[in-house]
C-alpha atoms as a PDB file:
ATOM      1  CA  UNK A   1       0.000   0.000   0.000  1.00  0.00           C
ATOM      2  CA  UNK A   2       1.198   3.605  -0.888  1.00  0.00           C
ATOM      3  CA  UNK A   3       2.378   5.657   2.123  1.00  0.00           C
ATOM      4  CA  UNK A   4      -0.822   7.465   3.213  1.00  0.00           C
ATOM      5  CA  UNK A   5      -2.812   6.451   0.779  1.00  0.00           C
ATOM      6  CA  UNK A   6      -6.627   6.022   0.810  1.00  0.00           C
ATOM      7  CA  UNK A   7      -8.346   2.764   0.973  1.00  0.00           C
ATOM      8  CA  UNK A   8     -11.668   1.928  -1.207  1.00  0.00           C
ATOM      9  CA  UNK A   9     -14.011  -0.731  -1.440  1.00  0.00           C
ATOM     10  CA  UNK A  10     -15.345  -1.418  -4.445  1.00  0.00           C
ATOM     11  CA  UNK A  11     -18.181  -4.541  -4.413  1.00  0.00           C
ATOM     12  CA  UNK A  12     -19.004  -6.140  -7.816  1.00  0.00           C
ATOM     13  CA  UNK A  13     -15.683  -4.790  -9.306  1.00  0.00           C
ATOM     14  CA  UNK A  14     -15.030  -7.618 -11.635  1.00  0.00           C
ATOM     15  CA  UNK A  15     -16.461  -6.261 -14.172  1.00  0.00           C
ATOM     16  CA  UNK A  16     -18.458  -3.353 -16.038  1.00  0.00           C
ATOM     17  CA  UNK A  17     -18.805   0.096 -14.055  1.00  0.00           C
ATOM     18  CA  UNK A  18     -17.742  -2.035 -10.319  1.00  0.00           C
ATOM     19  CA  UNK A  19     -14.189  -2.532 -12.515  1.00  0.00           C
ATOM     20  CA  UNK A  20     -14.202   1.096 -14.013  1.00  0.00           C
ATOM     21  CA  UNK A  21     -14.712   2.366 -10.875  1.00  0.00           C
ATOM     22  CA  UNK A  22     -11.616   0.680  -9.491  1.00  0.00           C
ATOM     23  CA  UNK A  23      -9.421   1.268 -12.568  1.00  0.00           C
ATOM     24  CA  UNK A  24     -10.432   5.529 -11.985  1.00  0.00           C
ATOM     25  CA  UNK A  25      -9.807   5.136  -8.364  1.00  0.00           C
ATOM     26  CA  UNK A  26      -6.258   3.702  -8.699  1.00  0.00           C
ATOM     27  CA  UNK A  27      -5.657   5.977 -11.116  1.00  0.00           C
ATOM     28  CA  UNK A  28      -6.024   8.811  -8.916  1.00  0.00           C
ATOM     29  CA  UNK A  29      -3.554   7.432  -6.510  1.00  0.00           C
ATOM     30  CA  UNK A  30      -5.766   5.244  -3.967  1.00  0.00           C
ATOM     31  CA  UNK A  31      -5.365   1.537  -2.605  1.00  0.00           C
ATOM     32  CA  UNK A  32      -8.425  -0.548  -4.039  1.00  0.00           C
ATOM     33  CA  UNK A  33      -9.613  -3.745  -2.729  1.00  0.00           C
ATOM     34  CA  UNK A  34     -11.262  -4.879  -5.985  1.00  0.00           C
ATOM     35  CA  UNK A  35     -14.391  -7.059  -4.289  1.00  0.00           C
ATOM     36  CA  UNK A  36     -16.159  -9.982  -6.736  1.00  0.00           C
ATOM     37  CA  UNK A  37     -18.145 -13.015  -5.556  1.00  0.00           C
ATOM     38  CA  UNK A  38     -15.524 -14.983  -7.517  1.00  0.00           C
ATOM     39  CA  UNK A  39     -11.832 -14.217  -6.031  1.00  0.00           C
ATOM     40  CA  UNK A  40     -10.830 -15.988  -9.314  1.00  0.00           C
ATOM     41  CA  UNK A  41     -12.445 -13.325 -11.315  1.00  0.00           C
ATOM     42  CA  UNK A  42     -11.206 -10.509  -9.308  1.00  0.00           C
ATOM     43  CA  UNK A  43      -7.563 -11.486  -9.543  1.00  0.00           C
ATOM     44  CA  UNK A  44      -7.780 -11.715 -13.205  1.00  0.00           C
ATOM     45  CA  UNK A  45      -9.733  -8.181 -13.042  1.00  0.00           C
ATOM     46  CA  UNK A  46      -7.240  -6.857 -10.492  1.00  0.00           C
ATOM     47  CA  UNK A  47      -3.964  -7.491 -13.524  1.00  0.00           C
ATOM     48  CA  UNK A  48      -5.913  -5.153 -15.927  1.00  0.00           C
ATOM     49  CA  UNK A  49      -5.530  -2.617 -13.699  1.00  0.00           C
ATOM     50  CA  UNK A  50      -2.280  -0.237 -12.803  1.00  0.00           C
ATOM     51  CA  UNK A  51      -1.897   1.068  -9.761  1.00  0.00           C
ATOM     52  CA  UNK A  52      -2.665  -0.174  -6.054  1.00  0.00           C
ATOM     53  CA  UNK A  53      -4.834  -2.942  -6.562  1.00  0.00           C
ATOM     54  CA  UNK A  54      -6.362  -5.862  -4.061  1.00  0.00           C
ATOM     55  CA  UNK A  55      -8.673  -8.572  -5.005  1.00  0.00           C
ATOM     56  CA  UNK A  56     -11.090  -9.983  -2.217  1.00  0.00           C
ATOM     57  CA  UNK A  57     -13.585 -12.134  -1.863  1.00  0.00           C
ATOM     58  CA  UNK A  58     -17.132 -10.831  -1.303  1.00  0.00           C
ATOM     59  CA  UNK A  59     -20.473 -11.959  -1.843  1.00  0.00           C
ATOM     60  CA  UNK A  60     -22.883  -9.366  -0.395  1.00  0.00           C
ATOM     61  CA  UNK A  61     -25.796 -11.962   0.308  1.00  0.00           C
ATOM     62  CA  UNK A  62     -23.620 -14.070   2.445  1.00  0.00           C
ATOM     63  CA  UNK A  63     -22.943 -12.968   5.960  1.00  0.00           C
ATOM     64  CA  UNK A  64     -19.873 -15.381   6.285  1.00  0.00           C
ATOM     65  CA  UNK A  65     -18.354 -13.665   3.271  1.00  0.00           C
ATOM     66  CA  UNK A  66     -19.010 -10.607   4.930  1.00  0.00           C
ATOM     67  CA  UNK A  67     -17.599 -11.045   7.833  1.00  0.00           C
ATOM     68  CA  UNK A  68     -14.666 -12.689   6.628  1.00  0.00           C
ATOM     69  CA  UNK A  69     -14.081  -9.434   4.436  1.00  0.00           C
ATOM     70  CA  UNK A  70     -14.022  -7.661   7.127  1.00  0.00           C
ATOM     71  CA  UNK A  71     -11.370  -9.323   8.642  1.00  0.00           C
ATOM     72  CA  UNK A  72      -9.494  -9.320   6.055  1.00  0.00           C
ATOM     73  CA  UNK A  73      -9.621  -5.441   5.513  1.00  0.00           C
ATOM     74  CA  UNK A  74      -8.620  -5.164   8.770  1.00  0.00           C
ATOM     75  CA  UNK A  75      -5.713  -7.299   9.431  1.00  0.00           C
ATOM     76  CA  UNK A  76      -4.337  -5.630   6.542  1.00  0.00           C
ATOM     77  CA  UNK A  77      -5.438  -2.232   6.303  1.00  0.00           C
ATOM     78  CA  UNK A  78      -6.789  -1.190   9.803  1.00  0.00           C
ATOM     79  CA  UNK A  79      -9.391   0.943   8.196  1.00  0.00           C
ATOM     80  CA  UNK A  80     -11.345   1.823   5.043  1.00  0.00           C
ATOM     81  CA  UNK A  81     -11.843   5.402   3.731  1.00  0.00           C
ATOM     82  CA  UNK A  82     -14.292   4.564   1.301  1.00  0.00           C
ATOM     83  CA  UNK A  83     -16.902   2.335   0.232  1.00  0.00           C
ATOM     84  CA  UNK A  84     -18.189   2.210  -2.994  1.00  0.00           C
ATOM     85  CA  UNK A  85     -21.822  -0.314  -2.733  1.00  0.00           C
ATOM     86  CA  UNK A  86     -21.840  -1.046  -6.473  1.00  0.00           C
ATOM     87  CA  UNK A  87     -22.470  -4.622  -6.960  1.00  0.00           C
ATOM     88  CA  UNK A  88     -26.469  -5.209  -8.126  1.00  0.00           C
ATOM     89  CA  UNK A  89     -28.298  -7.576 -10.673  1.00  0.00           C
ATOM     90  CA  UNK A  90     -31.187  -6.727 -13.097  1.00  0.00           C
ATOM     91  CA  UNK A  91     -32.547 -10.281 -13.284  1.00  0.00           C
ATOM     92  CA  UNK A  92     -33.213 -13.653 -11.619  1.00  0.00           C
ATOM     93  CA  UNK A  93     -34.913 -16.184 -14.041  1.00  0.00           C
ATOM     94  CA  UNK A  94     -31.962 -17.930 -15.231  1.00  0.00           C
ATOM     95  CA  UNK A  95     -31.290 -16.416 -18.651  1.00  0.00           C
ATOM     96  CA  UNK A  96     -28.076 -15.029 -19.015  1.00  0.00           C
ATOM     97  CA  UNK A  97     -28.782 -13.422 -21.698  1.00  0.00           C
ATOM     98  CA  UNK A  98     -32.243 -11.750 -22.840  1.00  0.00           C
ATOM     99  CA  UNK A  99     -33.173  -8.829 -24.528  1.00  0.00           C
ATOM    100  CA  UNK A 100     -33.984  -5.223 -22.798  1.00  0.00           C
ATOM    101  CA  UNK A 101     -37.965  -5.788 -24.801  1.00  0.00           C
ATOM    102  CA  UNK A 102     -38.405  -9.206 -22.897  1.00  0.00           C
ATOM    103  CA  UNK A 103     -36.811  -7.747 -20.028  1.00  0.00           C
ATOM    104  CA  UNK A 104     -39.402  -5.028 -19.545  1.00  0.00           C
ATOM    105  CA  UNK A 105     -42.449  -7.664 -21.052  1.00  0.00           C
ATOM    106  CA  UNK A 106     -41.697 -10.287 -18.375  1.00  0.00           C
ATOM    107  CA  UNK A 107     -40.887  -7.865 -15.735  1.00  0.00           C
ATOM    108  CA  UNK A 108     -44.141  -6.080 -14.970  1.00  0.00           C
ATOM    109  CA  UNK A 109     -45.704  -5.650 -11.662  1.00  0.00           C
ATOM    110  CA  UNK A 110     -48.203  -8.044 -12.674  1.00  0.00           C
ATOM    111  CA  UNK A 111     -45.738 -10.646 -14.267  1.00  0.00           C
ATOM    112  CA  UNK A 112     -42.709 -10.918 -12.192  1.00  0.00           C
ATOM    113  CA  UNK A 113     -42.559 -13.593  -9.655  1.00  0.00           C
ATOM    114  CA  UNK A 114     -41.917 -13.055  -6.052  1.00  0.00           C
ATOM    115  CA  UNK A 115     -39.143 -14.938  -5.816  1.00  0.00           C
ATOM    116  CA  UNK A 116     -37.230 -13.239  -8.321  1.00  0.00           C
ATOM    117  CA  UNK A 117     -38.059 -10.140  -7.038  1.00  0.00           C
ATOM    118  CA  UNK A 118     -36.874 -11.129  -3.067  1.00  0.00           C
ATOM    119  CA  UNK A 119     -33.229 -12.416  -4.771  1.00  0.00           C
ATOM    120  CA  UNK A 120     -32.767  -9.221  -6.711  1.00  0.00           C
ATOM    121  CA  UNK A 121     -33.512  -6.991  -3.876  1.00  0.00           C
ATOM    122  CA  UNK A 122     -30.873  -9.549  -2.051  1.00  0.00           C
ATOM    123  CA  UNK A 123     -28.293  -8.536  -3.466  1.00  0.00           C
ATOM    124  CA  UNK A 124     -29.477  -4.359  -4.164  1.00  0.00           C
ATOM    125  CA  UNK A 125     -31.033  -3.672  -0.874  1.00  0.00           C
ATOM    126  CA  UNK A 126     -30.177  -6.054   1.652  1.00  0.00           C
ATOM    127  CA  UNK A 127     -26.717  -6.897   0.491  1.00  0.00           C
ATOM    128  CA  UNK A 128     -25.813  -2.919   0.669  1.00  0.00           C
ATOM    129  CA  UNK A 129     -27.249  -2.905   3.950  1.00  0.00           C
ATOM    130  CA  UNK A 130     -25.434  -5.929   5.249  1.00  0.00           C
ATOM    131  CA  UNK A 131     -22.149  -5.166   3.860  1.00  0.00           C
ATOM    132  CA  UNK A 132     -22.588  -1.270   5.052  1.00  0.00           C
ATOM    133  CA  UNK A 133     -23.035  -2.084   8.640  1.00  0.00           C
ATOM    134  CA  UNK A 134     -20.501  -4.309   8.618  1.00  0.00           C
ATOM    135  CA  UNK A 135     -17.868  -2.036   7.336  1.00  0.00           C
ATOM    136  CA  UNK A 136     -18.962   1.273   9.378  1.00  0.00           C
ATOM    137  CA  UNK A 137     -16.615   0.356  12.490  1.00  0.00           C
ATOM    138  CA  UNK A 138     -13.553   0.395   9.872  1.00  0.00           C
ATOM    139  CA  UNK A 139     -15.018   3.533   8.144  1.00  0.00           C
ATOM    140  CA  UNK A 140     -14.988   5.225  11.701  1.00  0.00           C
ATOM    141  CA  UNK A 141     -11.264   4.795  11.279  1.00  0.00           C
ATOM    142  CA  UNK A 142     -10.764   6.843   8.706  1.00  0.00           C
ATOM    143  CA  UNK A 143     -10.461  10.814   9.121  1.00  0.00           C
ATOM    144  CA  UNK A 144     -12.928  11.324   6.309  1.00  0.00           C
ATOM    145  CA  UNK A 145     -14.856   8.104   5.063  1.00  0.00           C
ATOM    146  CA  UNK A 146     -17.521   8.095   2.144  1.00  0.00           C
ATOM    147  CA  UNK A 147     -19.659   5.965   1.062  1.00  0.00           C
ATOM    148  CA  UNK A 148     -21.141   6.082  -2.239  1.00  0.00           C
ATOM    149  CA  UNK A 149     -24.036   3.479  -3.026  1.00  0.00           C
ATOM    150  CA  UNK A 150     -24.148   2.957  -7.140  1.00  0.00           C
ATOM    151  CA  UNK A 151     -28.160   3.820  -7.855  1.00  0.00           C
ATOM    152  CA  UNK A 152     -30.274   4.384 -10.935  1.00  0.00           C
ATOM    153  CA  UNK A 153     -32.318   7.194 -12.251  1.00  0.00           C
ATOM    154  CA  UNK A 154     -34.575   4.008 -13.015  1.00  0.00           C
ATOM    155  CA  UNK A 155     -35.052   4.052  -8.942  1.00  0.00           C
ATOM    156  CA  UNK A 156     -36.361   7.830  -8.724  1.00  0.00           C
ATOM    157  CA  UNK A 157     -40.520   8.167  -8.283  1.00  0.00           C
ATOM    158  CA  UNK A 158     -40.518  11.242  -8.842  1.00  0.00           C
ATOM    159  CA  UNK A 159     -39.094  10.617 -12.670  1.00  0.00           C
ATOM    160  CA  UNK A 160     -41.332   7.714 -13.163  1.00  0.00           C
ATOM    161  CA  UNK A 161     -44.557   9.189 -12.238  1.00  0.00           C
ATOM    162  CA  UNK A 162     -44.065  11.163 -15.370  1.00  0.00           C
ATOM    163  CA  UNK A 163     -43.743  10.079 -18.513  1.00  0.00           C
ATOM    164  CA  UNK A 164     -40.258   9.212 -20.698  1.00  0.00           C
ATOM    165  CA  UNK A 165     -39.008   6.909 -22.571  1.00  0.00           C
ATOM    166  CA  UNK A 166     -37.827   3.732 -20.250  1.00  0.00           C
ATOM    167  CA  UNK A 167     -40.869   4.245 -17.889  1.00  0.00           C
ATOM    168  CA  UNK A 168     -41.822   0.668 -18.938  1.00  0.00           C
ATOM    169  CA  UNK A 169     -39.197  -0.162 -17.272  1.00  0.00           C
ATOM    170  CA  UNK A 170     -39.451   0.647 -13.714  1.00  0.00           C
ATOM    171  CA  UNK A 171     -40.793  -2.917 -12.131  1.00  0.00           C
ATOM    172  CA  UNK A 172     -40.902  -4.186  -8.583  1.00  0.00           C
ATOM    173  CA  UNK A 173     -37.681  -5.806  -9.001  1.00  0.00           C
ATOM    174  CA  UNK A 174     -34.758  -3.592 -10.084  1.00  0.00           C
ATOM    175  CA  UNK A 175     -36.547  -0.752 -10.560  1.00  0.00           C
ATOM    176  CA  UNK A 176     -38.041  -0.697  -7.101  1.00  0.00           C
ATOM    177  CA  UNK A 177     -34.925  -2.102  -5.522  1.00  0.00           C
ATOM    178  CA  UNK A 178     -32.827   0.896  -6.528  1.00  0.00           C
ATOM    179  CA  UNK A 179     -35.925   2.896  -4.679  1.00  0.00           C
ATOM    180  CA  UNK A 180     -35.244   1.175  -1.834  1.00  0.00           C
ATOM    181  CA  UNK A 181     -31.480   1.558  -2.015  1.00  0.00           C
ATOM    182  CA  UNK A 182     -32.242   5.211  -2.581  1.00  0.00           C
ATOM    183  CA  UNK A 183     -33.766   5.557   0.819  1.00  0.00           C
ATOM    184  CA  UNK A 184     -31.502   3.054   2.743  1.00  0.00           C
ATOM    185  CA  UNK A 185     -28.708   6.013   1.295  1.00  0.00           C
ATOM    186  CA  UNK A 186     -30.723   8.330   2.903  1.00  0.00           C
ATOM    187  CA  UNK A 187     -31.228   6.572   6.225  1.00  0.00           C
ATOM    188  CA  UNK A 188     -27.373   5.907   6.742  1.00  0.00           C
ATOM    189  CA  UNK A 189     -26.636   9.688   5.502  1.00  0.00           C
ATOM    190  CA  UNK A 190     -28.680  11.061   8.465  1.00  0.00           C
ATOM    191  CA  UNK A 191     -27.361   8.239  10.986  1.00  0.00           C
ATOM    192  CA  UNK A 192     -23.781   8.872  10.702  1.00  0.00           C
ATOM    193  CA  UNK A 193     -23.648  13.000   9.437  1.00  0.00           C
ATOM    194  CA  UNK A 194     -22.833  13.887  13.289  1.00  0.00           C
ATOM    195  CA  UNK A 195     -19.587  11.799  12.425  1.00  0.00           C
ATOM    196  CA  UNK A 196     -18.629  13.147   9.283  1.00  0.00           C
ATOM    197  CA  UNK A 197     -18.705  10.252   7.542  1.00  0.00           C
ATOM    198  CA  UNK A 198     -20.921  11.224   3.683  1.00  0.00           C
ATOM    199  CA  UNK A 199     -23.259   8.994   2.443  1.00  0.00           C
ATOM    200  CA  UNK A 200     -24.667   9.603  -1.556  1.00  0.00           C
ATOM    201  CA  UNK A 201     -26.206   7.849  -3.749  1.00  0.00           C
ATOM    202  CA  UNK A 202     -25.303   7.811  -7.957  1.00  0.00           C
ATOM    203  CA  UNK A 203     -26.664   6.963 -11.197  1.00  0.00           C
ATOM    204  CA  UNK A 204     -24.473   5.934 -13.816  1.00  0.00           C
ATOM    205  CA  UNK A 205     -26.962   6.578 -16.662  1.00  0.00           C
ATOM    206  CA  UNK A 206     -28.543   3.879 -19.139  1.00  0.00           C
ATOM    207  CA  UNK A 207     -24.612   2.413 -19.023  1.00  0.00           C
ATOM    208  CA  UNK A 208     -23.738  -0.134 -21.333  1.00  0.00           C
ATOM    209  CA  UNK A 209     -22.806  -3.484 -19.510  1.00  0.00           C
ATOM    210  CA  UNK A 210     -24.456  -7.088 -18.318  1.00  0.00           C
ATOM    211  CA  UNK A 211     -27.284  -5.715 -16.478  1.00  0.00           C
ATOM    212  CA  UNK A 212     -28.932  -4.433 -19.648  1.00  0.00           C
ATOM    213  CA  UNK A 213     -27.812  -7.054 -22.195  1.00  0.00           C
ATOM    214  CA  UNK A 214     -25.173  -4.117 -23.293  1.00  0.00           C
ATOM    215  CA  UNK A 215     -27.998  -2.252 -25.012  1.00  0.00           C
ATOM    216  CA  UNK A 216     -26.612   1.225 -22.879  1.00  0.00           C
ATOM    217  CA  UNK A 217     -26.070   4.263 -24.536  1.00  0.00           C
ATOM    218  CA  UNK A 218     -23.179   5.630 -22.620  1.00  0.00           C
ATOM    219  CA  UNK A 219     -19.699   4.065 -22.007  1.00  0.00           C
ATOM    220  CA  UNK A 220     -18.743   2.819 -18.728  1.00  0.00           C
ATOM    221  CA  UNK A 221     -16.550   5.365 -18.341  1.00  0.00           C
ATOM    222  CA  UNK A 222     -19.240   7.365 -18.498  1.00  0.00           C
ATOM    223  CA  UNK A 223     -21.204   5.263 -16.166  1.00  0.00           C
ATOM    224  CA  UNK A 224     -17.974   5.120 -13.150  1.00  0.00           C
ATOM    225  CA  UNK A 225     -17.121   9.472 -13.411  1.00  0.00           C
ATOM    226  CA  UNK A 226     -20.121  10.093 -10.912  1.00  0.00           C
ATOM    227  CA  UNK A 227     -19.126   7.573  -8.437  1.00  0.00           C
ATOM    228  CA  UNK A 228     -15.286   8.597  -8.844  1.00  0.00           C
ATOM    229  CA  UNK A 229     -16.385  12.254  -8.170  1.00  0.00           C
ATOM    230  CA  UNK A 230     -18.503  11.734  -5.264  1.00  0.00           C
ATOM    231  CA  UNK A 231     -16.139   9.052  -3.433  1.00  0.00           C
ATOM    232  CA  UNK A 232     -13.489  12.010  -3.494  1.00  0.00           C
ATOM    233  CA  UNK A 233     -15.331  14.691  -2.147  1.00  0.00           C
ATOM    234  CA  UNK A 234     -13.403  17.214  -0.151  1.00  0.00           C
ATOM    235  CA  UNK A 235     -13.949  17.824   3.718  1.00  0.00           C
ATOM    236  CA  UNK A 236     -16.567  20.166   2.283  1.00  0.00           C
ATOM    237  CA  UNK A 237     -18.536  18.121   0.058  1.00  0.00           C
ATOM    238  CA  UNK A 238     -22.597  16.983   0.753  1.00  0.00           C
ATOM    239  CA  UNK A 239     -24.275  14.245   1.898  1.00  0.00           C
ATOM    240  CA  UNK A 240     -27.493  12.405   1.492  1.00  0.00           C
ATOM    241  CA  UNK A 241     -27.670  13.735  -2.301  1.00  0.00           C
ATOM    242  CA  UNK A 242     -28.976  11.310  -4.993  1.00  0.00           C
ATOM    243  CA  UNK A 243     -26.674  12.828  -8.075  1.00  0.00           C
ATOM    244  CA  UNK A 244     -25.877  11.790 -12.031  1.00  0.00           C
ATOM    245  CA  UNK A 245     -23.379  12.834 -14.173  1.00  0.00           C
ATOM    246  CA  UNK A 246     -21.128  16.091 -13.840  1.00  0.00           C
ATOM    247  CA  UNK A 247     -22.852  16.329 -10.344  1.00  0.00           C
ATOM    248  CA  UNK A 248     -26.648  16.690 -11.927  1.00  0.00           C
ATOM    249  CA  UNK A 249     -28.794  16.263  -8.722  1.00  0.00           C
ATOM    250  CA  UNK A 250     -31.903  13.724  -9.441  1.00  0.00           C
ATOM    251  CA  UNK A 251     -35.114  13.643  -7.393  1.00  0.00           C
ATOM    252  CA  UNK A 252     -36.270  11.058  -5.051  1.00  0.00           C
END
C-alpha cells in the first residue's frame, strides 16, 4: 500500500462500471480492494488494472463472506476510507442473456414472480445494507470516510410518475430495488452526518454493460465518473444527495 494512501471498497468490481470504478480510483492514486463473488475473477480483473490494486472475496448476500471481508480489511489495512456499494443484478430467471424488450415484457408488476423479485432486492437492498453495517466500524477509522451506493435514475418516483421513454421499465424488481437503495442512502446519511462520515447515492446513466444485455447508450466510463467524483469529495462536500453525471442532482 502507498504511504498514506486512501483505501476503497469497491463490491461487484469484476467487471463493467464495479471494474471502471476501481481502474479511476487507482488511477487517482488510492489503494483498491477490488471485491467480486468470484476471487478468481477478481484477480484476473485486479492485472488489468495499474496502480494499487487488491482482489477480495465478497459476496454481499452471504454474511460469512461478509464477515470474513471484514477481517481481512482489517488485518491488513486497519481501516477503510471509502466504500463504494456497487455490486447489483437486473434479473433472476436464469437467462443469461435476454433482450432489454423481454426484459421489460416479463418484468411487470403483474408478471414478475416473487421470488425473483426477493433475490434481486438480495443482493441491491439487503446486500448494501449488510455489507454497510458491517464495514462502518472500519469507516470510523478513517479521518474522512464516504460511502457512495451505485443507484439508478430508473429508482427515482418522482421521474417515473411522469412520462419518458424507459418508464416501462421501472418494475418491482430492479426498478423498485434501486428505490429502496435510494432511501436506505438516505437513512445511513442522516445516521452517521454527526460523524462526518458522507453517504450519496449515484446513477451511472442507461450504461452499457451485463445488467442491460449491453444495449446502454453511454460508455462505462461514463457510467464510473459520478461515483469517482462523489467518493473524493473534499472535507466540504454533501451528503445524502442522490446525483448523475457532472454532479446533476436527481429527485427522489
Amino acid at each position: 500500500m502507498a504511504e498514506n494512501s486512501h483505501i476503497a471498497l469497491v463490491t461487484g468490481a469484476n467487471q463493467g462500471i464495479g471494474l471502471q470504478i476501481a481502474t479511476d480510483l487507482a488511477a487517482n492514486g488510492l489503494t483498491v480492494l477490488l471485491a467480486s463473488r468470484n476471487l478468481d475473477r477478481g484477480k484476473s480483473a485486479a492485472q488489468t488494472i495499474d496502480g494499487d490494486v487488491y482482489p477480495i472475496q465478497l459476496d454481499v448476500t452471504d454474511n460469512a463472506s461478509i464477515r470474513a471481508a471484514v477481517a481481512e480489511v482489517e488485518q491488513q489495512f486497519g481501516r477503510l476510507d471509502i466504500l463504494v456499494n456497487n455490486a447489483a443484478i437486473s434479473r433472476a430467471n436464469g437467462q443469461e442473456v435476454e433482450t432489454m424488450q423481454d426484459y421489460v415484457q416479463r418484468s411487470r408488476a403483474t408478471l414478475i414472480s416473487v421470488d425473483e423479485v426477493r433475490t434481486i432486492w438480495e443482493t441491491n437492498v439487503f446486500g448494501v445494507l449488510a455489507v454497510t453495517q458491517a464495514f462502518v466500524p472500519l469507516l470510523r477509522k478513517s479521518k474522512g470516510a464516504r460511502i457512495v451506493n451505485v443507484s439508478s435514475g430508473l429508482g427515482s418516483l418522482t421521474i417515473n410518475a411522469a412520462p419518458h421513454p424507459y418508464r416501462a421499465a421501472f418494475n418491482p424488481g430492479y426498478g423498485a430495488s434501486k428505490t429502496a437503495l435510494n432511501a436506505i442512502t438516505l437513512a445511513f446519511a442522516i445516521d452517521l452526518e454527526a460523524e462526518g462520515i458522507k453517504v450519496n447515492a449515484v446513477t451511472p446513466g442507461f450504461t452499457s454493460t451485463a445488467l442491460n444485455n449491453y444495449e446502454g447508450t453511454e460508455t462505462v466510463q461514463q457510467g464510473a465518473a459520478e461515483a469517482v467524483r462523489v467518493a473524493l469529495l473534499a472535507s466540504d462536500g454533501p451528503t445524502g444527495t442522490f446525483t448523475g453525471s457532472i454532479d446533476e442532482t436527481y429527485p427522489w
